[in-house]
N, C-alpha and C. Protein backbone atom coordinates (compact mmCIF):
# COMPACT_ATOMS: atom_id res chain seq x y z
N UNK A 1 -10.05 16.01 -0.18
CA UNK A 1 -9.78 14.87 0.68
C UNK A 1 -8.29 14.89 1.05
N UNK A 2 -8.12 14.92 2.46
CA UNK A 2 -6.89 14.74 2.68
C UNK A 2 -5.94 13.39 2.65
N UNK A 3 -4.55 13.38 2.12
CA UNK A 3 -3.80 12.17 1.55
C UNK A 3 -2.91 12.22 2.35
N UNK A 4 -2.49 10.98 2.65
CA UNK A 4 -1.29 10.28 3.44
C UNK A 4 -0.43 9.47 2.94
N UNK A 5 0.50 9.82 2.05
CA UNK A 5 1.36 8.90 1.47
C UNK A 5 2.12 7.96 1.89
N UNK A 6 2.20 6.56 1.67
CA UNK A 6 3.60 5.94 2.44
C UNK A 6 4.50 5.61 1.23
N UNK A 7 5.62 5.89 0.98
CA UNK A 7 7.02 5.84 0.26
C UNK A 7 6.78 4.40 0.28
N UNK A 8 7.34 3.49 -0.44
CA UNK A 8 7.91 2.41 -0.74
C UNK A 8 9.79 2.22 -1.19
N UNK A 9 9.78 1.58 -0.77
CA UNK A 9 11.41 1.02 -1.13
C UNK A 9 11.44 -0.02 -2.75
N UNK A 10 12.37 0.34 -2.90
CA UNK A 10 12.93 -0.58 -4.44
C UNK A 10 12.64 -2.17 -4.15
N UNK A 11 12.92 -2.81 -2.76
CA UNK A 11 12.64 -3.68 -2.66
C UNK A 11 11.67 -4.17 -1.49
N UNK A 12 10.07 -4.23 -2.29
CA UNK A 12 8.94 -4.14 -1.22
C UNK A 12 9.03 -5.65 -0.28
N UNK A 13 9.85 -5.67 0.60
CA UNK A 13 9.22 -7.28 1.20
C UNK A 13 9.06 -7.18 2.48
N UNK A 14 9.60 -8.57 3.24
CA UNK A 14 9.88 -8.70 4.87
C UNK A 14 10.13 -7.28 5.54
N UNK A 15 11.44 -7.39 4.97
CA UNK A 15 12.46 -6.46 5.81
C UNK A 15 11.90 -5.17 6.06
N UNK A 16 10.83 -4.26 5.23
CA UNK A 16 9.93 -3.14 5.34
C UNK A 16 8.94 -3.02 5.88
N UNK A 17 8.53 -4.31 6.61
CA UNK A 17 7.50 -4.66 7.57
C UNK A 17 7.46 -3.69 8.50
N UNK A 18 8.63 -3.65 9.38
CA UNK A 18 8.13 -2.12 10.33
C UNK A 18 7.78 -1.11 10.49
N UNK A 19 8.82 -0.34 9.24
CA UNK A 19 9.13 0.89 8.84
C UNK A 19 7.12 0.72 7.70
N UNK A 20 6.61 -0.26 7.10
CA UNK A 20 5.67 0.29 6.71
C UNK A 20 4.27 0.03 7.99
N UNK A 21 4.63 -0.85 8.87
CA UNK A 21 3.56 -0.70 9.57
C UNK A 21 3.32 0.38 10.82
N UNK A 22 4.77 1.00 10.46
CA UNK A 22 4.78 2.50 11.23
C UNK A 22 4.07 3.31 10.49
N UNK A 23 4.48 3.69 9.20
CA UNK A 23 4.39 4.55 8.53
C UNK A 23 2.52 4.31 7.99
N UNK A 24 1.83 3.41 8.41
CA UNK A 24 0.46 2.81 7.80
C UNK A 24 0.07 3.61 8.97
N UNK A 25 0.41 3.16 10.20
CA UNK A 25 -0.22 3.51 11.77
C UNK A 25 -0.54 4.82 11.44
N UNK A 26 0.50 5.72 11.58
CA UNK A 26 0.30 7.21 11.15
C UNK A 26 -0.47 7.80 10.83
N UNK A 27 -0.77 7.20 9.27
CA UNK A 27 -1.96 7.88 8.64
C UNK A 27 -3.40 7.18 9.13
N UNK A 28 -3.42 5.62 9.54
CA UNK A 28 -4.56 4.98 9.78
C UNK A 28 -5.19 6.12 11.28
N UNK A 29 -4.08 6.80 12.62
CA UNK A 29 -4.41 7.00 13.10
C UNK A 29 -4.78 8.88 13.22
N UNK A 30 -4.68 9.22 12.11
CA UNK A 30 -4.80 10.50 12.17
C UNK A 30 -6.37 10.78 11.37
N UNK A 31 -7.12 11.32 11.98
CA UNK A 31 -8.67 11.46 11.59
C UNK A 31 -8.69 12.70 10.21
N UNK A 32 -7.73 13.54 9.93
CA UNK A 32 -7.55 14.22 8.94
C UNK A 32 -7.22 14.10 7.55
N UNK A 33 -6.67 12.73 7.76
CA UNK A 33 -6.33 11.51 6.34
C UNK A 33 -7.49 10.90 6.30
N UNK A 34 -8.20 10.85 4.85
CA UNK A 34 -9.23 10.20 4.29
C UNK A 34 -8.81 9.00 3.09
N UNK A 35 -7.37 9.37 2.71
CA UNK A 35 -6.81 8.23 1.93
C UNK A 35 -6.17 7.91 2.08
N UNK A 36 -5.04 6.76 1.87
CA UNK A 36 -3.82 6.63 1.94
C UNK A 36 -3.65 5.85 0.41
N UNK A 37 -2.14 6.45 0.26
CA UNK A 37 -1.56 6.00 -0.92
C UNK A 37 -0.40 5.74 -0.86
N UNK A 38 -0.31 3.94 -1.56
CA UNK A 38 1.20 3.51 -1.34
C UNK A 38 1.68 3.71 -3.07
N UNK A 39 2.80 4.64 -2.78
CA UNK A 39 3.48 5.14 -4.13
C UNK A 39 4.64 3.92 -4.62
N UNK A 40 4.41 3.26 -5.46
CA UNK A 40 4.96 2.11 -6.14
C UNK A 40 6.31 2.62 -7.46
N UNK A 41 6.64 4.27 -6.55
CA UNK A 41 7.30 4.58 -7.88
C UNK A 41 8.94 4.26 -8.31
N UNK A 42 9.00 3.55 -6.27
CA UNK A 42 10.35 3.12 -6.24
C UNK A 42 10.35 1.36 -6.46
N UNK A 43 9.49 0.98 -6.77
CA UNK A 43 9.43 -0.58 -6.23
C UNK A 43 9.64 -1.11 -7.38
N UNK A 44 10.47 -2.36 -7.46
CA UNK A 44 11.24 -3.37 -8.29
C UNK A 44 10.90 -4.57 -8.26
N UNK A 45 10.64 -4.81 -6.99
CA UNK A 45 10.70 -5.65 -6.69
C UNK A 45 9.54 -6.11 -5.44
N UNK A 46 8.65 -7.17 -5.10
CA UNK A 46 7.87 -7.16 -4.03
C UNK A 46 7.70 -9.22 -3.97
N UNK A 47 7.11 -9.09 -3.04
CA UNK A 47 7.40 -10.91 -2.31
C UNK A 47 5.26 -10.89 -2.04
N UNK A 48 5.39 -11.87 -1.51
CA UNK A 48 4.07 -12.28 -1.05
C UNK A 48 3.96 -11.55 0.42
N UNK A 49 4.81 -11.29 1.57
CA UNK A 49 4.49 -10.56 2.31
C UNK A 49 4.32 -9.25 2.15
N UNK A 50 4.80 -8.76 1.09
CA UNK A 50 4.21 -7.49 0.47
C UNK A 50 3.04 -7.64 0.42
N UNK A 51 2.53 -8.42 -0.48
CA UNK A 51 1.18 -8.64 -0.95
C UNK A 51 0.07 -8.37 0.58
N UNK A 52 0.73 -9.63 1.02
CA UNK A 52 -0.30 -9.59 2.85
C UNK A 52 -0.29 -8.26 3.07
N UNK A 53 0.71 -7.30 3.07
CA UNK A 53 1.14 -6.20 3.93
C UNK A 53 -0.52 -5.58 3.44
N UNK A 54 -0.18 -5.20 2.13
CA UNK A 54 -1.45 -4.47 1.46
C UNK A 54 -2.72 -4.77 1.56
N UNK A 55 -2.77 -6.24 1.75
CA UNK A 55 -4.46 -6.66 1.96
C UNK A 55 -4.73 -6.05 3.31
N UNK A 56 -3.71 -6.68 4.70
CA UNK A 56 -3.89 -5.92 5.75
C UNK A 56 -3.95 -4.70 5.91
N UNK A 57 -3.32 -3.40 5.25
CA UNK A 57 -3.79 -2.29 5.37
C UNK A 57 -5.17 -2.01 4.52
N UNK A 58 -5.38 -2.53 3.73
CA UNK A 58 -6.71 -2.08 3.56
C UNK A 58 -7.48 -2.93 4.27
N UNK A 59 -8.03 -3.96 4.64
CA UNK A 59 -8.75 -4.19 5.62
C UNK A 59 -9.00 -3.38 6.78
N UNK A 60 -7.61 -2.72 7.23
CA UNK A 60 -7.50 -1.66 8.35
C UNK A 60 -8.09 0.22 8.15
N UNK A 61 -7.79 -0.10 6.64
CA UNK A 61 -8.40 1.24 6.04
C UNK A 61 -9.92 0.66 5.99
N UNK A 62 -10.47 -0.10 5.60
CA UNK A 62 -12.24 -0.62 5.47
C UNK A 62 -12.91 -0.19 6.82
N UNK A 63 -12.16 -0.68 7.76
CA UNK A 63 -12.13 -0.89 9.51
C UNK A 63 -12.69 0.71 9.85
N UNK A 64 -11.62 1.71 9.40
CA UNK A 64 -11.78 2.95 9.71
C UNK A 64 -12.24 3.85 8.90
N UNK A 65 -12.98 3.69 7.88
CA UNK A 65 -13.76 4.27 7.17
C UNK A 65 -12.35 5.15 6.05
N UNK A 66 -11.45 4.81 5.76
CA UNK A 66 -10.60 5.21 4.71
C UNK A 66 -10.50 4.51 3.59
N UNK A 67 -9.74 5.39 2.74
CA UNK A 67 -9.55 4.59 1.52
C UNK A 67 -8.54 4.21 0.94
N UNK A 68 -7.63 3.33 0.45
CA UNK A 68 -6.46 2.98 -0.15
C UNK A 68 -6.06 3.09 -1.70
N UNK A 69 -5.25 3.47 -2.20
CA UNK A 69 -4.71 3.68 -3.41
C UNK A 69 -3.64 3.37 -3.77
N UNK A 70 -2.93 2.59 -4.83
CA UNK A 70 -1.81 2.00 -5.18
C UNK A 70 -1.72 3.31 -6.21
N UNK A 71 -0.20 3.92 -6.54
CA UNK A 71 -0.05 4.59 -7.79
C UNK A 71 1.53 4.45 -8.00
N UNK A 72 1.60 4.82 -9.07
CA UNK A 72 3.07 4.61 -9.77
C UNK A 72 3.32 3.00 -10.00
N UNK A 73 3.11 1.84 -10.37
CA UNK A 73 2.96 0.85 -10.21
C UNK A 73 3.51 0.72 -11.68
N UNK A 74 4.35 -0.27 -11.77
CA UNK A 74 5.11 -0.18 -13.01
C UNK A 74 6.02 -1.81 -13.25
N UNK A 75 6.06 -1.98 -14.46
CA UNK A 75 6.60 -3.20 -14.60
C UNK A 75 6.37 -4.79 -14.16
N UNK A 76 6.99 -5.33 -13.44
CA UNK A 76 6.78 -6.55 -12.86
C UNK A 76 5.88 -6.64 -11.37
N UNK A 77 6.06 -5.29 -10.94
CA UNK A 77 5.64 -4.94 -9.41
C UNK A 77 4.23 -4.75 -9.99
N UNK A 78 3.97 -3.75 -11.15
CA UNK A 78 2.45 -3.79 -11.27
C UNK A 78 1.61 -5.22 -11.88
N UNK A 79 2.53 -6.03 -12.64
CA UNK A 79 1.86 -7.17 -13.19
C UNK A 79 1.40 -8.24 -12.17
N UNK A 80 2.64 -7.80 -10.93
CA UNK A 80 2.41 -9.04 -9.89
C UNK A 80 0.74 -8.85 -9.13
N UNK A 81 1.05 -7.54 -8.87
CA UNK A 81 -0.13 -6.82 -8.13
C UNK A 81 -1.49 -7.05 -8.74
N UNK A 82 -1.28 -7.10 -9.92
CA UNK A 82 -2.68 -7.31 -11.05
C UNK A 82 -2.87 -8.90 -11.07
N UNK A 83 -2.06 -10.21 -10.71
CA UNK A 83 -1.98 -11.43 -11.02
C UNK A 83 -2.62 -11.65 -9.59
N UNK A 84 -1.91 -11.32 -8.22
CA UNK A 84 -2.63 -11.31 -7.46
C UNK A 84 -4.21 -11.06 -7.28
N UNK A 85 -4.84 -10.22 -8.30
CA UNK A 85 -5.97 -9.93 -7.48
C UNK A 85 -5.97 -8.63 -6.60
N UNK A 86 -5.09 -7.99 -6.69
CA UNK A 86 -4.76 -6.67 -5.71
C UNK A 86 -5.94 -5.70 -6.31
N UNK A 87 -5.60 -5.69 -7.94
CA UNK A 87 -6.66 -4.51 -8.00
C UNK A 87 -7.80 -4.37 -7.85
N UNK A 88 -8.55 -5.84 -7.13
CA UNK A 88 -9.78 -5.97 -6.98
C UNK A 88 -10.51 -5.66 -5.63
N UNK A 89 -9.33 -5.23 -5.00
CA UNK A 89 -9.43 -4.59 -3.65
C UNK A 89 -9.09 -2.87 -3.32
N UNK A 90 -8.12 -3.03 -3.88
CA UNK A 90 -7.17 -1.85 -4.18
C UNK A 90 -7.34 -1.18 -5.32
N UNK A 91 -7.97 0.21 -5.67
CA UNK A 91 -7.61 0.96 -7.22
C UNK A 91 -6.23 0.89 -7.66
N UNK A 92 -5.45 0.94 -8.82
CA UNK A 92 -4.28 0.95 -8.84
C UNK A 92 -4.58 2.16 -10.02
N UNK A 93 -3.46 3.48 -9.61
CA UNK A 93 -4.03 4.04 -10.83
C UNK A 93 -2.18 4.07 -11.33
């Protein structure tokens, strides 16, 4: 299966809104990516529009027959993600 990674920043919020809904487009629009995976190995830190960001890409991955994956998820960024309800949408490995 081919993978499409998107990088994350130390601090997942607002301000990465573009740069990740570029970087989502990409792989959402390339028919050779079957997964995408947001790598959590830089992240410290994340807000509630983080949170949205992720439900909306996977809804958009459901949409197009892909699949989403959280990995590297660590500390407060992974507890938030797990308090949310993320992993019930999202695998987090």
């Amino acid at each position: 299966m081919s993978t499409f990674q998107v990088k994350l920043p130390g601090r997942f919020d607002f301000s990465f809104h573009g740069s990740f809904s570029e970087q989502s487009k990409a792989g959402l629009e390339n028919d050779s990516y079957k997964l995408l995976v947001l790598d959590f190995a830089s992240v410290a830190y994340l807000d509630s529009s983080a949170l949205g960001m992720i439900i909306m890409l996977q809804k958009k991955c459901n949409k197009s027959g892909k699949s989403l994956k959280i990995i590297n998820a660590h500390g407060t960024a992974d507890a938030l993600l797990r308090l949310a309800n993320i992993d019930q949408m999202v695998v987090i490995e």
